[in-house]
N, C-alpha and C. Protein backbone atom coordinates (compact mmCIF):
# COMPACT_ATOMS: atom_id res chain seq x y z
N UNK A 1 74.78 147.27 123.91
CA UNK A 1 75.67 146.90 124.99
C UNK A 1 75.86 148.12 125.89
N UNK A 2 75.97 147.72 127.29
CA UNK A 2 76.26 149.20 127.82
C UNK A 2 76.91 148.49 129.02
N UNK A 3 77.50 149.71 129.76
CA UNK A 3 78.76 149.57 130.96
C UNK A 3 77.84 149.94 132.19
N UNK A 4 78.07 149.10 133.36
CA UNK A 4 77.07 149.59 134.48
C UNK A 4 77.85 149.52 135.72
N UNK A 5 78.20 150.04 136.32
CA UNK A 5 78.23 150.68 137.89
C UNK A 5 78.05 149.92 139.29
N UNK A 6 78.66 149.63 139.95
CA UNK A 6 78.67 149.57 141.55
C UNK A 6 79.62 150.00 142.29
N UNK A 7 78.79 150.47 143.75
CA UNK A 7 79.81 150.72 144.71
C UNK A 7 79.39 149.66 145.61
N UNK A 8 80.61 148.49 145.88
CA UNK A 8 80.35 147.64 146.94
C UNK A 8 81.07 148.01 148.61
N UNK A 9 80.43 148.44 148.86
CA UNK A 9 80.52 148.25 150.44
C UNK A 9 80.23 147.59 151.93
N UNK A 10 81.39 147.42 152.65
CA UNK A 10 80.84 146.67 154.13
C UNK A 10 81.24 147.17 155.24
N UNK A 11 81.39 146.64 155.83
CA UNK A 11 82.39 146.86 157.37
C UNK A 11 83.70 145.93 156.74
N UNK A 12 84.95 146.66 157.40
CA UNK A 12 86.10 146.03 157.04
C UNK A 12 86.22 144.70 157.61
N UNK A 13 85.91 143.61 156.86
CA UNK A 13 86.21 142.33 157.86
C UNK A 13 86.03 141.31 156.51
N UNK A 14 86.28 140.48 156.76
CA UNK A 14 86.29 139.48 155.23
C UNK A 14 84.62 139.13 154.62
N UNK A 15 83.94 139.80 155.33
CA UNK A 15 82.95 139.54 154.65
C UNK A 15 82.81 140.83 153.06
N UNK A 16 83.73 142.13 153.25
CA UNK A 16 84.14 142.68 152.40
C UNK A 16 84.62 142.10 150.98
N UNK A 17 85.45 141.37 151.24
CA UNK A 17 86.56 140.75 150.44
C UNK A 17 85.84 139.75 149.68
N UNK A 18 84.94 138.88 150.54
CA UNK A 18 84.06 137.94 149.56
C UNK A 18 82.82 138.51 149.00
N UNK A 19 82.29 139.60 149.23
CA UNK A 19 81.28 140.22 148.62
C UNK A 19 81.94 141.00 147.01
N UNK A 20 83.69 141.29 147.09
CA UNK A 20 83.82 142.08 146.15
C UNK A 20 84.68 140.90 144.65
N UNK A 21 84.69 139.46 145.89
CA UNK A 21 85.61 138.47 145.01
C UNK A 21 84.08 138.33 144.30
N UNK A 22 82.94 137.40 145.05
CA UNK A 22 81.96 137.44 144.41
C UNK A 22 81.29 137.90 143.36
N UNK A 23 81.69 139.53 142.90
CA UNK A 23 80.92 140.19 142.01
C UNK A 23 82.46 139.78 141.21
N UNK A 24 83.11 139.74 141.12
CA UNK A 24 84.44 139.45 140.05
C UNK A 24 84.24 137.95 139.89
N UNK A 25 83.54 137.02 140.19
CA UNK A 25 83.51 135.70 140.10
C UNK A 25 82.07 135.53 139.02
N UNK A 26 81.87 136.85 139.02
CA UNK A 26 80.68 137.21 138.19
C UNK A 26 80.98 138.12 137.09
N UNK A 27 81.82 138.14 136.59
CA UNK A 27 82.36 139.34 135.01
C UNK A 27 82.41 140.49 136.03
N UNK A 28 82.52 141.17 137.00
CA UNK A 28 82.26 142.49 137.54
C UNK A 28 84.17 142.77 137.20
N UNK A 29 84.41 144.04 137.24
CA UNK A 29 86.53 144.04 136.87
C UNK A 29 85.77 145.47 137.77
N UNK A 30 87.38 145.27 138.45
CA UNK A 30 87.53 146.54 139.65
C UNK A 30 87.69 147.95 138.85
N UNK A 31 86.87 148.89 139.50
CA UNK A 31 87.33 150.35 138.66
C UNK A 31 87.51 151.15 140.13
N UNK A 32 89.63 151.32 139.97
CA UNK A 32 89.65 152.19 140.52
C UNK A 32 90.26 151.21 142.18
N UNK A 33 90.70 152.05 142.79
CA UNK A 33 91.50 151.28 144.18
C UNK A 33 90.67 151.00 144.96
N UNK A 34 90.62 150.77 146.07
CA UNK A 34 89.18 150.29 147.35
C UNK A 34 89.40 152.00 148.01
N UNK A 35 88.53 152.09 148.91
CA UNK A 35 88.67 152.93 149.29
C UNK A 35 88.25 152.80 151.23
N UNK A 36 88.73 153.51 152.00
CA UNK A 36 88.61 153.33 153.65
C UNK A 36 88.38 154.14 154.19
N UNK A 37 87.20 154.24 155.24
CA UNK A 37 87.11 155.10 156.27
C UNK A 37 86.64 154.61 157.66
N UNK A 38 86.77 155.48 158.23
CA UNK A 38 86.21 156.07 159.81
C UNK A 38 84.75 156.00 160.14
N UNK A 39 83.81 154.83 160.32
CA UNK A 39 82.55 155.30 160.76
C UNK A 39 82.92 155.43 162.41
N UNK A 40 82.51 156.88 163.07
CA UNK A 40 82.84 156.90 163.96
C UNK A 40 81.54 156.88 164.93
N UNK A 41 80.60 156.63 164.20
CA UNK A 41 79.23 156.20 164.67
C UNK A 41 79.08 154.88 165.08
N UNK A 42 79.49 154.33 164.86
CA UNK A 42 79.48 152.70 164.83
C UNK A 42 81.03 152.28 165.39
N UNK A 43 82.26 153.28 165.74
CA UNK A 43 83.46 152.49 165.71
C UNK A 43 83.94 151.41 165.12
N UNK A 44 83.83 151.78 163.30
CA UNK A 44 84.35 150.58 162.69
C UNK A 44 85.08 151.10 161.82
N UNK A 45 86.06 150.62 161.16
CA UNK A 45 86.46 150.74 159.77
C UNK A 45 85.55 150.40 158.37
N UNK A 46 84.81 151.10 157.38
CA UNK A 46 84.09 150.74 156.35
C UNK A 46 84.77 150.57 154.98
N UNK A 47 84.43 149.92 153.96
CA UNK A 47 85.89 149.39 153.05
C UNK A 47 84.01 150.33 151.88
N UNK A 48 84.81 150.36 150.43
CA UNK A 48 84.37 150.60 149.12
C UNK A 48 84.77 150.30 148.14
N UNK A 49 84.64 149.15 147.05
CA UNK A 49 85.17 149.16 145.79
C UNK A 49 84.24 149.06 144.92
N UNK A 50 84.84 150.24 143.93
CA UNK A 50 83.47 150.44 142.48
C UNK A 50 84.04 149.12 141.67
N UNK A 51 82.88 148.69 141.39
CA UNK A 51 83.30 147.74 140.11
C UNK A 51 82.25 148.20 138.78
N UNK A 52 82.87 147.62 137.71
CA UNK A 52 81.73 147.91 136.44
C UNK A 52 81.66 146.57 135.68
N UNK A 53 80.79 146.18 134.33
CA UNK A 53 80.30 145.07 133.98
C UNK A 53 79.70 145.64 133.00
N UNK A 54 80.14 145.28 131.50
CA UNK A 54 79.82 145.31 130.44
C UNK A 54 78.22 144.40 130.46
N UNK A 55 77.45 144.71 129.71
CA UNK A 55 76.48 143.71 129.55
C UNK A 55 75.73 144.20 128.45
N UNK A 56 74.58 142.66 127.72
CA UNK A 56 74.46 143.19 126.67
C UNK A 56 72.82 143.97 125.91
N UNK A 57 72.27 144.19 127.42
CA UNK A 57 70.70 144.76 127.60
C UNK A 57 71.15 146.24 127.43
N UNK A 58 70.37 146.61 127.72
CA UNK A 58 70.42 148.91 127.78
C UNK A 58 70.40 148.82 129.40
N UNK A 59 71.02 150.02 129.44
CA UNK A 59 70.86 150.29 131.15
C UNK A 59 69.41 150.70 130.97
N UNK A 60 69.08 150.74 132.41
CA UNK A 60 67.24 151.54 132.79
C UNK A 60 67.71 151.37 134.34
N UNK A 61 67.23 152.41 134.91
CA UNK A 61 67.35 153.15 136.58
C UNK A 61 66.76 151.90 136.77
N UNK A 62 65.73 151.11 136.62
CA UNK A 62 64.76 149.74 137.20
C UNK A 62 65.67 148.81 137.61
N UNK A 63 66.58 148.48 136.39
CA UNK A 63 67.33 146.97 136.72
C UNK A 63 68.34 147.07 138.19
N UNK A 64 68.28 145.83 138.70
CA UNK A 64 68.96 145.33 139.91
C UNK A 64 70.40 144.81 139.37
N UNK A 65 71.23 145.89 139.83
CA UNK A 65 72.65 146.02 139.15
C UNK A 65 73.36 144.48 139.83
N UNK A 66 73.21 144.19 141.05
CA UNK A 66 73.72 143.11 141.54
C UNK A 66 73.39 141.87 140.78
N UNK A 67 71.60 141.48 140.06
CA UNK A 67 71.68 140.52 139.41
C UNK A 67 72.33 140.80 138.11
N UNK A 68 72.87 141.46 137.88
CA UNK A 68 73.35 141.40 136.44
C UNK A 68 74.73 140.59 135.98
């Protein structure tokens, strides 16, 4: 069994919010607060929340953390 890692990020707008309900609608549990900044390249607000997900394969750098 092992514990695996994401940082989900978007532009602040609800497409955020359903990308991070999504991975929790999927075993993903939030690690840690969201986080916000300043792209001042783009004039937007950008959002971040790590989530993690027990599962019951071995990690390997290969696997596609999103299908998991």
């Amino acid at each position: 069994m092992s514990k695996i890692y994401r940082l989900l990020t978007e532009d602040d707008t609800s497409d955020f919010c359903h990308k991070v309900s999504l991975a929790l609608s999927k075993g993903w549990e939030l690690y840690g607060p969201p986080s916000m900044a300043f792209d001042a390249a783009r004039g937007v607000m950008r959002c971040a929340q790590a989530v993690t997900k027990e599962i019951e394969a071995d990690y390997h750098p290969d696997m596609k953390l999103g299908q998991q």
